[in-house]
Every structure is written in structure tokens, then in C-alpha cells.
C-alpha atoms as a PDB file:
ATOM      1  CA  UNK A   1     -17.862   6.888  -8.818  1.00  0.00           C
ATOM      2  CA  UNK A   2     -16.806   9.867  -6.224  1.00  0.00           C
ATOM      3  CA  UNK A   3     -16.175  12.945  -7.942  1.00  0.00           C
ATOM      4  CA  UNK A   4     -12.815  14.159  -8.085  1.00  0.00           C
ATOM      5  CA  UNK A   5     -11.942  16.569  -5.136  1.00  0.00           C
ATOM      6  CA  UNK A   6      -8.409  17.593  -4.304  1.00  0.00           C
ATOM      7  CA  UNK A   7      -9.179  19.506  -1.303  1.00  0.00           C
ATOM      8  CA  UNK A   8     -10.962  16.280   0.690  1.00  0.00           C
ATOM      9  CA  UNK A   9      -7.726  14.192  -0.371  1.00  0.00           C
ATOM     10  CA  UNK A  10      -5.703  16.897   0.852  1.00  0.00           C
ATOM     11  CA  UNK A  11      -6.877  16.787   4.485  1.00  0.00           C
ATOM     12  CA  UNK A  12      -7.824  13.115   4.664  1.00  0.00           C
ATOM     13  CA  UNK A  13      -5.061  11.675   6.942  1.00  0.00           C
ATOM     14  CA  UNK A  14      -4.653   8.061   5.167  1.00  0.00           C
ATOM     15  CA  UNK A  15      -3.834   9.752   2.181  1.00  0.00           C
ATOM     16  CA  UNK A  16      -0.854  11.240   3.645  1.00  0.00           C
ATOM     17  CA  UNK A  17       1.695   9.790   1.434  1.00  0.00           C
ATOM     18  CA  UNK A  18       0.152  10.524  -1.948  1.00  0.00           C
ATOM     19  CA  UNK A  19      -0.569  14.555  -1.190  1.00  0.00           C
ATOM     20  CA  UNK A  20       2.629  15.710  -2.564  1.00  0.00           C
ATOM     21  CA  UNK A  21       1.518  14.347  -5.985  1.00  0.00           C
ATOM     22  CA  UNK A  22      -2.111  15.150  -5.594  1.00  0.00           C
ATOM     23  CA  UNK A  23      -1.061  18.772  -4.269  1.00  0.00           C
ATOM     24  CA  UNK A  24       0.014  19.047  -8.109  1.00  0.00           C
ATOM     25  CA  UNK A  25      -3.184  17.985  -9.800  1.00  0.00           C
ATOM     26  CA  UNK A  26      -5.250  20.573 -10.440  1.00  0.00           C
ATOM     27  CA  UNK A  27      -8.630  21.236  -8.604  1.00  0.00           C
ATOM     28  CA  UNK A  28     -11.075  20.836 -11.517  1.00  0.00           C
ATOM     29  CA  UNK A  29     -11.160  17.842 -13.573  1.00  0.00           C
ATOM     30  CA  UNK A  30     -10.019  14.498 -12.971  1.00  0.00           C
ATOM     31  CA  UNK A  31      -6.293  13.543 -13.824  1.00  0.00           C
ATOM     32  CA  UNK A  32      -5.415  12.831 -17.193  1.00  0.00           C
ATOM     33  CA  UNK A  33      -2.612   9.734 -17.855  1.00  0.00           C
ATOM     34  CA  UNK A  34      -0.841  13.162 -19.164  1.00  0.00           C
ATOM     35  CA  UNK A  35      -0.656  14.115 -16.204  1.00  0.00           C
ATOM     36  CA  UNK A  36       0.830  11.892 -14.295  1.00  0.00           C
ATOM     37  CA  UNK A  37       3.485  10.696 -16.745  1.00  0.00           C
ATOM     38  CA  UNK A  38       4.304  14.882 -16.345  1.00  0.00           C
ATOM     39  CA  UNK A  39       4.697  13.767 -12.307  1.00  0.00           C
ATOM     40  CA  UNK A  40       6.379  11.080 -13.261  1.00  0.00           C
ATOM     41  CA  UNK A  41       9.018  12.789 -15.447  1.00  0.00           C
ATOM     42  CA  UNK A  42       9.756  15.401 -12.830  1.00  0.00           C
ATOM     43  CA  UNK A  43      10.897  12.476 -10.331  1.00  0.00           C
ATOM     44  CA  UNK A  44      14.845  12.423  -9.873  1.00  0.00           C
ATOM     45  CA  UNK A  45      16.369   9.994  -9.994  1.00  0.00           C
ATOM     46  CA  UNK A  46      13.979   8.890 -12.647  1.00  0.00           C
ATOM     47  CA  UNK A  47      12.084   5.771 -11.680  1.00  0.00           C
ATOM     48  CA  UNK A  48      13.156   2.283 -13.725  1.00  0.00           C
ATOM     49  CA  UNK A  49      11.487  -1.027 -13.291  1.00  0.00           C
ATOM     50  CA  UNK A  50      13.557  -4.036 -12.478  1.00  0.00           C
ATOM     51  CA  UNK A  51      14.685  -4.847 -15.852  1.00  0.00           C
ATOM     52  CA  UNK A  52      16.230  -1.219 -16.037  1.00  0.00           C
ATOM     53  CA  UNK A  53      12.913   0.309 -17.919  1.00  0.00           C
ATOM     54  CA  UNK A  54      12.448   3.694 -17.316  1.00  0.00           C
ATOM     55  CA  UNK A  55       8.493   3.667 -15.692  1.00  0.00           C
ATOM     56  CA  UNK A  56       5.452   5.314 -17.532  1.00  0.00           C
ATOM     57  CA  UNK A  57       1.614   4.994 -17.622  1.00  0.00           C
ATOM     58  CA  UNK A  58      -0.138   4.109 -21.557  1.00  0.00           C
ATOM     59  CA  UNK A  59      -3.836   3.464 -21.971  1.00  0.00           C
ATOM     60  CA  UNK A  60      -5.207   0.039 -20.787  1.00  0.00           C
ATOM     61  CA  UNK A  61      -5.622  -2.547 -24.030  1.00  0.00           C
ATOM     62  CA  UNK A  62      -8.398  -4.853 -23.662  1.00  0.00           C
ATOM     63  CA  UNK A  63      -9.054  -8.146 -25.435  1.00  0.00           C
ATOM     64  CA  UNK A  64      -6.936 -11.802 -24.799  1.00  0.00           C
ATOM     65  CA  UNK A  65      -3.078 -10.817 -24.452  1.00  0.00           C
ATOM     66  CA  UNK A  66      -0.447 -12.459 -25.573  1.00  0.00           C
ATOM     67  CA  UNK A  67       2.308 -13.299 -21.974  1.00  0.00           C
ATOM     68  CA  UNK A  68       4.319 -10.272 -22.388  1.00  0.00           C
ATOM     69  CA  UNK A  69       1.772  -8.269 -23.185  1.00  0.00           C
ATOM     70  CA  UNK A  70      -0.447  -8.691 -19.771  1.00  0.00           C
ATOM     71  CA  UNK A  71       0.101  -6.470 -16.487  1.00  0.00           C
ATOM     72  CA  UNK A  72       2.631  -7.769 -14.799  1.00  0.00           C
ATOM     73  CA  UNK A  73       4.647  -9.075 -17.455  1.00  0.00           C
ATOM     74  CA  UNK A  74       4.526  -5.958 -19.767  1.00  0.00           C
ATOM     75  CA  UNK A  75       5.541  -3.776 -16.575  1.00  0.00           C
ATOM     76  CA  UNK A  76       8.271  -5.563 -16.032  1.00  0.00           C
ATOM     77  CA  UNK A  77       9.815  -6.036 -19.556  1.00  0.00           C
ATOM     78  CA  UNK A  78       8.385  -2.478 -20.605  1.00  0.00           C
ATOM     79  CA  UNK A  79       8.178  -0.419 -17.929  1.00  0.00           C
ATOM     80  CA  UNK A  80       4.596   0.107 -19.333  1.00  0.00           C
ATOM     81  CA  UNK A  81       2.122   0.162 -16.588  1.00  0.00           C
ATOM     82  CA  UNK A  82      -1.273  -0.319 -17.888  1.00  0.00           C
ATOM     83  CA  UNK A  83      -4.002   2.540 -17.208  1.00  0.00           C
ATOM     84  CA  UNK A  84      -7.688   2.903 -17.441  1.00  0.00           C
ATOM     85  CA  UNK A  85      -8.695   6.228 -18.053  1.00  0.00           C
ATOM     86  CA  UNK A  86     -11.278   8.614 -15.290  1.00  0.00           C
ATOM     87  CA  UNK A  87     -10.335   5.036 -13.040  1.00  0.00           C
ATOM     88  CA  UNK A  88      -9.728   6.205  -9.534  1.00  0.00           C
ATOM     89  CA  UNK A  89      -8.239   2.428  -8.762  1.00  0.00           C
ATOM     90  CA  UNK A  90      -5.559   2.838 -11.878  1.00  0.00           C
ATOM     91  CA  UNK A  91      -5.087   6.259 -10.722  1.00  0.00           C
ATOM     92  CA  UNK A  92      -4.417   5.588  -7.232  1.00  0.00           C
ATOM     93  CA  UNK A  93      -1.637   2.767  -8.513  1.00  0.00           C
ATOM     94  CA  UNK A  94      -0.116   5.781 -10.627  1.00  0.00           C
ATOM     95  CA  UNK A  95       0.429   7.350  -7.081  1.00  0.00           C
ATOM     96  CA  UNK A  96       1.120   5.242  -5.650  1.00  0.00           C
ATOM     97  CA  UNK A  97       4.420   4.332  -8.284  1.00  0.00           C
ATOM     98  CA  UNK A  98       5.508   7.689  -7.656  1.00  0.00           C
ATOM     99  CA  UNK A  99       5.132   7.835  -3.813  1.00  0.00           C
ATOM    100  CA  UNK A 100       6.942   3.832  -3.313  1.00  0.00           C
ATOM    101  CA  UNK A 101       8.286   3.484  -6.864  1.00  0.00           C
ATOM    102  CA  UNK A 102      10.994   1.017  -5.603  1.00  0.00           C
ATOM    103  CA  UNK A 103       8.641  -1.058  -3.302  1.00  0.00           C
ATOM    104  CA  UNK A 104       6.421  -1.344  -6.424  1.00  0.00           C
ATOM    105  CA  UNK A 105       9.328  -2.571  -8.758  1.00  0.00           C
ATOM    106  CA  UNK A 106       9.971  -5.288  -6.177  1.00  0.00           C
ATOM    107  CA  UNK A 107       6.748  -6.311  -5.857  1.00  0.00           C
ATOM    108  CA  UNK A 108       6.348  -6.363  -9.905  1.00  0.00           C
ATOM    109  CA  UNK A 109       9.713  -8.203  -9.607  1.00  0.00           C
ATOM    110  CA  UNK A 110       8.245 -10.825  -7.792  1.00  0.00           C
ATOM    111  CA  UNK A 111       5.203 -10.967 -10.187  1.00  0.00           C
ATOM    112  CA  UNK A 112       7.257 -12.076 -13.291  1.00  0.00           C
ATOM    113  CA  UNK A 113       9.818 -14.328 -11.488  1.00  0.00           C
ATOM    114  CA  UNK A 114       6.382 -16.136 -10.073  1.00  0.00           C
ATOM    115  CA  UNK A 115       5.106 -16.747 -13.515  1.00  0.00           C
ATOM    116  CA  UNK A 116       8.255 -17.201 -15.427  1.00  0.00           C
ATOM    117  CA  UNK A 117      10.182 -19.577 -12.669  1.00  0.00           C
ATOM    118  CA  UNK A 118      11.345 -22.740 -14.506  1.00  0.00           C
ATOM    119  CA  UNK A 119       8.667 -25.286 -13.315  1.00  0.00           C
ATOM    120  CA  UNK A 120      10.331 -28.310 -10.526  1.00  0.00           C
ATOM    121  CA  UNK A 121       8.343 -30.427  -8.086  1.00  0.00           C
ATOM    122  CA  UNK A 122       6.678 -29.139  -5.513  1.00  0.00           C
ATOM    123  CA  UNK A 123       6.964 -24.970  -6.765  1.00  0.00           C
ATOM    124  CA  UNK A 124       3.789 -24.249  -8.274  1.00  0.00           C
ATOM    125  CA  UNK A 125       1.765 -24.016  -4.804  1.00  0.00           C
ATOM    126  CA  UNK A 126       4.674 -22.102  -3.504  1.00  0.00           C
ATOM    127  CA  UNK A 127       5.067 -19.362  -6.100  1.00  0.00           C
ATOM    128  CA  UNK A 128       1.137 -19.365  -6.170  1.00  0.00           C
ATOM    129  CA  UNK A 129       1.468 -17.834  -2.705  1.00  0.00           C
ATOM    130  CA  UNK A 130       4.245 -15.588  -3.247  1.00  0.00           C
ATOM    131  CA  UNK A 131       1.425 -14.388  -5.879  1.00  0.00           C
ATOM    132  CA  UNK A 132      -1.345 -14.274  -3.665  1.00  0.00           C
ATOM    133  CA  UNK A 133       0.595 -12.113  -0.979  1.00  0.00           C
ATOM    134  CA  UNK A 134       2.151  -9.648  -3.310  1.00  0.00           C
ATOM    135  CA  UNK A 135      -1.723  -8.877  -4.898  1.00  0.00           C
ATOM    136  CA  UNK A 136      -2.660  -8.324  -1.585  1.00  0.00           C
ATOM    137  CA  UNK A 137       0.155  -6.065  -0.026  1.00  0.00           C
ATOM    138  CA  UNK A 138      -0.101  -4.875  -3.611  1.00  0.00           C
ATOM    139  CA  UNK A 139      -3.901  -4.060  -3.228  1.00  0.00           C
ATOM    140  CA  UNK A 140      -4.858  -3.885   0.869  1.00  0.00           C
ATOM    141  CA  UNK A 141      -1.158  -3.143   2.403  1.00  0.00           C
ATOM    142  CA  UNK A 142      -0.936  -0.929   5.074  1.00  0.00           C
ATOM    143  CA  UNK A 143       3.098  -0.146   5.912  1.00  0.00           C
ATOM    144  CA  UNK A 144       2.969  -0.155   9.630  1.00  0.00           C
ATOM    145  CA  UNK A 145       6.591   0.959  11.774  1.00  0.00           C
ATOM    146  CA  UNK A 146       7.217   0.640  14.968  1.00  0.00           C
ATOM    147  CA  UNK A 147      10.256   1.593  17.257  1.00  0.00           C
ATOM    148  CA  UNK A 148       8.384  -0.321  20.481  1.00  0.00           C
ATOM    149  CA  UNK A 149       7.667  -4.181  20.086  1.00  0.00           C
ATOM    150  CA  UNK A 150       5.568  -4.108  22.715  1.00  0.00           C
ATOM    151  CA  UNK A 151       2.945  -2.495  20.222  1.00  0.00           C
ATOM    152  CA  UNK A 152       3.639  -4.673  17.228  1.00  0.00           C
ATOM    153  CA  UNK A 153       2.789  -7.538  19.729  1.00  0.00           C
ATOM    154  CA  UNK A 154      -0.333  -5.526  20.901  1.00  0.00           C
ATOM    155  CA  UNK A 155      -1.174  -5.635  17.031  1.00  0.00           C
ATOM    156  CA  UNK A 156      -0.605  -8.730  16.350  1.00  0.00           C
ATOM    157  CA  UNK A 157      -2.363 -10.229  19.221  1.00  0.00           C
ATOM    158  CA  UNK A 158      -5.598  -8.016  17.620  1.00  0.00           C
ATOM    159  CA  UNK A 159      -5.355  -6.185  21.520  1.00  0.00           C
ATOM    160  CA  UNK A 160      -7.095  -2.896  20.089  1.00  0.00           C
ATOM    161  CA  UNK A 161      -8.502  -1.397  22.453  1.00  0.00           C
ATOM    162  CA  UNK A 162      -4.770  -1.531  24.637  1.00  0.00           C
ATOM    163  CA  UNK A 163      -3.328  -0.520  21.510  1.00  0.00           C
ATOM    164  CA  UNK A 164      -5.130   2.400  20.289  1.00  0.00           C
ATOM    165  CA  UNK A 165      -6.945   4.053  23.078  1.00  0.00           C
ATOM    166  CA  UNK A 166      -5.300   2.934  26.429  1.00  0.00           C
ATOM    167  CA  UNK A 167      -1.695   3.168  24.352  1.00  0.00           C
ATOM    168  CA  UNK A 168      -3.321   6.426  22.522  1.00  0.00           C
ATOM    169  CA  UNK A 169      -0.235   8.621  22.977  1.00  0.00           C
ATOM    170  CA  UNK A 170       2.557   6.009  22.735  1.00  0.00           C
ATOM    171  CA  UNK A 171       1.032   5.066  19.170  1.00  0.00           C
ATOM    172  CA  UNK A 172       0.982   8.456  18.076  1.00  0.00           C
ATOM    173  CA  UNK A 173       4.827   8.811  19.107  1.00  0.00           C
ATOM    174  CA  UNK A 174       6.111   5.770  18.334  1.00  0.00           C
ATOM    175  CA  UNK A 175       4.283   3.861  15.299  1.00  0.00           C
ATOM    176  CA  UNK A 176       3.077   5.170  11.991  1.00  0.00           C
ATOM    177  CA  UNK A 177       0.280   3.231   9.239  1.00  0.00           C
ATOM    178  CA  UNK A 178       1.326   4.380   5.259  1.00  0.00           C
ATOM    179  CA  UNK A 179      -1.241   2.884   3.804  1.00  0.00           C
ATOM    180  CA  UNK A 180       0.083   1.761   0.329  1.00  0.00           C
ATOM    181  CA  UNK A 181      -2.470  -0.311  -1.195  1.00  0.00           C
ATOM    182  CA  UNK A 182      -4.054   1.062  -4.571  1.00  0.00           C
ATOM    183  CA  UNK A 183      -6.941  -0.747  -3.701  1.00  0.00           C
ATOM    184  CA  UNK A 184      -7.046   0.417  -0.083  1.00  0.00           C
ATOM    185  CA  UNK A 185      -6.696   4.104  -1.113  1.00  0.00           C
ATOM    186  CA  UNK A 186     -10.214   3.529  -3.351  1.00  0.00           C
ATOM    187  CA  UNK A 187     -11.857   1.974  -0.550  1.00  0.00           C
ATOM    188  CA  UNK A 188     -10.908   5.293   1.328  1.00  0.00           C
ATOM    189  CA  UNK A 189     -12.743   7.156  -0.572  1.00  0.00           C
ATOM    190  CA  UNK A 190     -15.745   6.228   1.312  1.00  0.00           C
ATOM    191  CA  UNK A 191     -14.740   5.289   4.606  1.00  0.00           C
ATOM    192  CA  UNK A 192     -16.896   2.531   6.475  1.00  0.00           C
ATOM    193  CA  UNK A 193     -16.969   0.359   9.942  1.00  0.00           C
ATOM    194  CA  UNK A 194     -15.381  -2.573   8.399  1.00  0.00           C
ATOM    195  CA  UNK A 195     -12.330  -1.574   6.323  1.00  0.00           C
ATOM    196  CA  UNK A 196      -9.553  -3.249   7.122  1.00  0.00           C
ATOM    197  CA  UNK A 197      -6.075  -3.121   5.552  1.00  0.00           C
ATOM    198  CA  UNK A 198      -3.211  -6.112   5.411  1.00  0.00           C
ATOM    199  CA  UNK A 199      -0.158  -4.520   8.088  1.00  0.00           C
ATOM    200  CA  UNK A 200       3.267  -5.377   6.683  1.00  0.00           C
ATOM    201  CA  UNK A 201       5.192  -4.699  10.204  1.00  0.00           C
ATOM    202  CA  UNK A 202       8.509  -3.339  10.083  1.00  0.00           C
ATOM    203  CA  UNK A 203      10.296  -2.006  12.535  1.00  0.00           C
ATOM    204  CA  UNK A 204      12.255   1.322  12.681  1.00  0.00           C
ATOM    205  CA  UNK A 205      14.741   3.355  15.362  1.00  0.00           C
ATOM    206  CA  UNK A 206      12.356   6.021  17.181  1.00  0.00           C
ATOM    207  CA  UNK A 207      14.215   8.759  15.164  1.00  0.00           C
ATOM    208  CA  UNK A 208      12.444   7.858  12.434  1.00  0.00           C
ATOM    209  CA  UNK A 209       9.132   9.777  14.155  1.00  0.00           C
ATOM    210  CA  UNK A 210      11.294  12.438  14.591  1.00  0.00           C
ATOM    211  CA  UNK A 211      11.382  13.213  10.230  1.00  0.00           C
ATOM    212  CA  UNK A 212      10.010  15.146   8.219  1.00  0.00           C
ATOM    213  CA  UNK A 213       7.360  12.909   5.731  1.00  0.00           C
ATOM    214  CA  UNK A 214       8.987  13.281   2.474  1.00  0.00           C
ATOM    215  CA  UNK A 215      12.295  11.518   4.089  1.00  0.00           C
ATOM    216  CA  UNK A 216       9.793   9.016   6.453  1.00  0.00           C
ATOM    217  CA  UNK A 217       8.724   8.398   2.562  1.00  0.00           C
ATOM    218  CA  UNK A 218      11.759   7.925   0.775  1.00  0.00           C
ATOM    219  CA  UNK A 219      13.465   5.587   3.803  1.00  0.00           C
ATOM    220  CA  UNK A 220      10.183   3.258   3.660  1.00  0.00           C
ATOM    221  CA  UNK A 221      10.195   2.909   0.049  1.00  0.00           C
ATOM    222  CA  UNK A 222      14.083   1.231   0.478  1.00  0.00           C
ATOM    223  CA  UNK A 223      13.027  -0.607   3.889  1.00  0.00           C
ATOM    224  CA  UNK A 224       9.997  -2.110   1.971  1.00  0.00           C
ATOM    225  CA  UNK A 225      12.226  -2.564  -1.364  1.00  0.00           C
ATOM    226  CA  UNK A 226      14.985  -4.770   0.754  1.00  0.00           C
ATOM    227  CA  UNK A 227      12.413  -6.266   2.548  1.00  0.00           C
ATOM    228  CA  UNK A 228      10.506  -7.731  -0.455  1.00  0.00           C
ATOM    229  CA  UNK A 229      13.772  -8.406  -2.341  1.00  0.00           C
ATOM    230  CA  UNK A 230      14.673 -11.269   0.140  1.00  0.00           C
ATOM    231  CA  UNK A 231      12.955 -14.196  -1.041  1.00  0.00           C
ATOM    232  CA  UNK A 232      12.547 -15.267   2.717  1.00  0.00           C
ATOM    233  CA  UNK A 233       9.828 -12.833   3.066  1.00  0.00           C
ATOM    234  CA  UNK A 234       6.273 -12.699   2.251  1.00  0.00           C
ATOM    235  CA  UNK A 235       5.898 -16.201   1.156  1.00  0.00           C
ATOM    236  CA  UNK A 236       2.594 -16.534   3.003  1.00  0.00           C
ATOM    237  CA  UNK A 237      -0.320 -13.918   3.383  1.00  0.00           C
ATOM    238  CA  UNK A 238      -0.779 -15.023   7.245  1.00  0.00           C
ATOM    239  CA  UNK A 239       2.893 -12.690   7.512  1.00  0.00           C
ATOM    240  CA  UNK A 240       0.364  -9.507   6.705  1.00  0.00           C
ATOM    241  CA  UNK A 241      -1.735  -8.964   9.557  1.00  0.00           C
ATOM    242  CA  UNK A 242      -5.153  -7.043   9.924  1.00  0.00           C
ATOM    243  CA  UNK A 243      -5.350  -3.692  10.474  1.00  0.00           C
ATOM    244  CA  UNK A 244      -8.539  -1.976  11.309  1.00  0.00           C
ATOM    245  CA  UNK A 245      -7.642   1.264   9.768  1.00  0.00           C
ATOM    246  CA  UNK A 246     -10.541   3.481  11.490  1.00  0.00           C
ATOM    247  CA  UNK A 247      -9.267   2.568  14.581  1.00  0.00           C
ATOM    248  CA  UNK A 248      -5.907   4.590  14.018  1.00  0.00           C
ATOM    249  CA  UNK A 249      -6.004   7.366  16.508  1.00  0.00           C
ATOM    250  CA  UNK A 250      -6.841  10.427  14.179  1.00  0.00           C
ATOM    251  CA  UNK A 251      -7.994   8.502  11.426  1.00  0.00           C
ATOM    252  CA  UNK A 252     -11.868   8.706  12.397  1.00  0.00           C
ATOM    253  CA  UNK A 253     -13.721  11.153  14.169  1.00  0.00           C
ATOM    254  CA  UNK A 254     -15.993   8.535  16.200  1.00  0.00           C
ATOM    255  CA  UNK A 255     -12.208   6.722  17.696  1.00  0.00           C
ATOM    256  CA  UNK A 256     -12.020   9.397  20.117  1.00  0.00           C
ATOM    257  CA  UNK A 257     -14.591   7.704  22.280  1.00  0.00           C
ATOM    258  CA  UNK A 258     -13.363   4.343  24.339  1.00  0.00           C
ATOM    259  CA  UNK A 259     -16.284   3.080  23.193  1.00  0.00           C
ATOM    260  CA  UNK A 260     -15.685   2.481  19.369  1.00  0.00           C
ATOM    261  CA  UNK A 261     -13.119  -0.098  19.865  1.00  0.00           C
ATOM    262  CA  UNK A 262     -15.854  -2.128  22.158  1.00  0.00           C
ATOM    263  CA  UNK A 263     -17.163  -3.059  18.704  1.00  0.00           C
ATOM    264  CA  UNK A 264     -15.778  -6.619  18.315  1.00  0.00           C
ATOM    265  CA  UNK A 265     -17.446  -7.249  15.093  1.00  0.00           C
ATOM    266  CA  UNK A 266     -15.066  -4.742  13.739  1.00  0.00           C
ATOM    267  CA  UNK A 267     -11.868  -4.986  16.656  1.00  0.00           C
ATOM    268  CA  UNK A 268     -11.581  -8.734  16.421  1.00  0.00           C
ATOM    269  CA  UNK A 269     -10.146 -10.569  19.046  1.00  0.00           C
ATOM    270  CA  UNK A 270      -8.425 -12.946  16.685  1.00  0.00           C
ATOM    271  CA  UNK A 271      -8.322 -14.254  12.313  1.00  0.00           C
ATOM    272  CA  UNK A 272     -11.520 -15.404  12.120  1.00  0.00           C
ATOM    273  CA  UNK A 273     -10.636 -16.112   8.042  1.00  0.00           C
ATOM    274  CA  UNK A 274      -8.879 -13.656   5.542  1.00  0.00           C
ATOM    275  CA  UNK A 275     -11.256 -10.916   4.371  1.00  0.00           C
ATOM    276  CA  UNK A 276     -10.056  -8.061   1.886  1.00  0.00           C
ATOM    277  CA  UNK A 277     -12.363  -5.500   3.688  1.00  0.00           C
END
């Protein structure tokens, strides 16, 4: 396991949207759950689950659970958010409640009304994938605005090198990558040729490149919120598309070569099968 070290996370540009709660840790030691129920508590307005809990972080309990007792469940009924201790994955999903607390209640939303839905013909497979593509924005998402469609199309037609090194300067002025996955943010750790987050796409006015972070923050924690909250959405994890996060413009040193993105084993030129890199 990487040792803890504030400083790297601090200049590490994917970790953007967790540095003003890591700015508060201290350098030595790894986080306590102390800790970040003390972030937590200094939040206003306070942060609440969907069934009106106030949020906080308790130790993990192992064994067989009884329903309300289990993750998703006791989050939503509790507000109790399960959390391994010196466990830089349950640590990063701390964060990552206090950077997009109200994107994470709608995501945990969607959890329980998946496994408590009254059970009717034909809704099993479909709540199973409302499951399967809230773990993975949940775990892999990358938040990805844009105030030009031309580039979300360049995305989503996998056209990287166009996008990121012939578009270089229009990305940088015009589309931003949060990444918001707790499991994405371990994986960042240790960067490698090959990581690859899940883009949720949403698209913004160009003012919104034109704020500071902390309100860039707060107004993508309501658009993703809304966004989740319509059951229309994110029924299927083909609506998240592949990002290959070191091929962000800034985000690696190697990207500022044309080169890199020649690497088609990496920039694909189409799905070629779902992989969690």
C-alpha cells in the first residue's frame, strides 16, 4: 500500500477536487475515521443522506449482515457509511462524500430503491443494471463538462488524438474531467498506460471555465445530483463512456508529445468490451 503523502496529492492534477479536504489532513500519519467525521462536521449545510440522515463514517463490521445492516442499505437508512481503517479505497469514498456529497446520496438513493423495488415482471434485469452503472460511476466515474459538442462527439467517437492534442487548447478552455470515482482516485495513486475512467458527459455554458473550483465543485455536485435523480438516466453502463485519463492534456508528463496518443492499444478507436482499467 502507498504511503501516505499529502504533498504528492496536493500537486497531482486528478486529485483536484479532493485537495481542499486533503489540504486539512495533516502531513504525517495516515487519516484517522476521526478525522474525517471532524471534515465532515465542519461542512455547512451539513450533509444528510436521502432519508434525511445526517452523514458520518463508523468502523467497517465484518461477518454475514442482516439487509439493513449491509453498505448500501445501512447508508441509506443510517446515514452510516461503512469504513475500513489505514484503507486508502474507504478513505478516498470519505472524500469523496465531502467533495460530491449530494451526487453520492443520489447514487446511494438509487442503491436501496434497486434492492428494495417491489418485484413485477420483467424488473429484475432492469434494476440489475441501474446497479451495475451506479457501482461503476460510483467506482471508475470521471465527471466530464463540456460547453462545445463538437468535443463530446470527438470523445465519444474515441477521436483522441483530434481531441487532445490537435484540439489541445480548445480542451483546456472549454472541457474539464473531475474524476469522482473512489476507486479511480486509488488507481491514481500509481498512475499506468492503461487506466481508464467511465466519462459521465454533461454539458455546461462556457462560463462555467470561467469559476473559481470550489463553485465549479459545488454546481457539479447539483448537475450530477439532478442528473442521477431522473430515473431516465443511467439505466445502462454503455451511457458512461471511456476515458483514457493520461491522455488529458496536463495530466501526464509523456502527453505532451503527438506521439503518445499513436498508442492504439491504449487510445482505442472504438468499445472493444467494458474494462474497469
Amino acid at each position: 500500500m502507498p504511503e501516505w503523502n499529502k504533498e504528492i496529492l496536493m500537486s497531482a492534477p486528478c486529485f483536484v477536487p479532493l485537495r481542499p479536504f486533503i489540504s486539512r489532513f495533516e502531513s504525517a500519519g495516515f487519516p484517522t475515521l476521526q478525522q474525517c467525521n471532524a471534515l465532515l462536521a465542519s461542512l455547512q449545510p451539513g450533509v444528510t443522506v436521502h432519508s434525511g440522515k445526517p452523514l458520518h463514517f463508523v468502523s467497517q463490521e465484518y461477518g454475514k449482515l442482516p439487509f439493513e445492516a449491509q453498505y448500501e442499505p445501512r447508508c441509506y437508512l443510517q446515514g452510516e457509511v461503512p469504513t475500513r481503517a489505514n484503507n486508502w479505497h474507504d478513505l478516498f469514498n470519505a472524500l469523496v462524500w465531502l467533495a460530491f456529497p449530494r451526487a453520492k446520496a443520489a447514487i446511494n438513493a438509487r442503491h436501496y430503491r434497486a434492492l428494495t423495488e417491489v418485484n413485477s415482471p420483467g424488473t429484475h434485469s432492469q434494476r440489475g443494471a441501474v446497479r451495475d452503472t451506479s457501482t461503476l460511476l460510483d467506482e471508475s466515474g470521471v465527471l466530464v463538462v463540456y460547453s462545445d459538442v463538437e468535443l463530446a462527439n470527438l470523445l465519444r467517437n474515441f477521436q483522441w488524438k483530434e481531441l487532445f492534442w490537435k484540439r489541445r487548447a480548445q480542451v483546456r478552455s472549454d472541457m474539464g474531467f473531475y474524476l469522482f470515482g473512489h476507486g479511480l482516485y486509488e488507481k491514481s495513486l500509481q498512475p499506468y498506460i492503461g487506466m481508464t475512467g467511465q466519462g459521465l458527459l454533461l454539458p455546461v455554458e462556457q462560463e462555467f471555465f470561467h469559476w473559481g473550483k470550489e463553485h465549479q465543485l459545488k454546481y457539479l455536485d447539483v448537475l450530477v445530483s439532478d442528473y442521477l435523480s431522473s430515473p431516465e438516466h443511467c439505466n445502462s453502463t454503455r451511457e458512461l463512456t471511456p476515458v483514457p485519463l493520461l491522455g488529458v492534456p496536463g495530466w501526464a508528463a509523456e502527453n505532451e508529445n503527438a506521439a503518445y496518443y499513436d498508442n492504439t492499444d491504449y487510445f482505442r478507436t472504438g468499445r472493444h468490451g467494458r474494462r474497469e482499467d
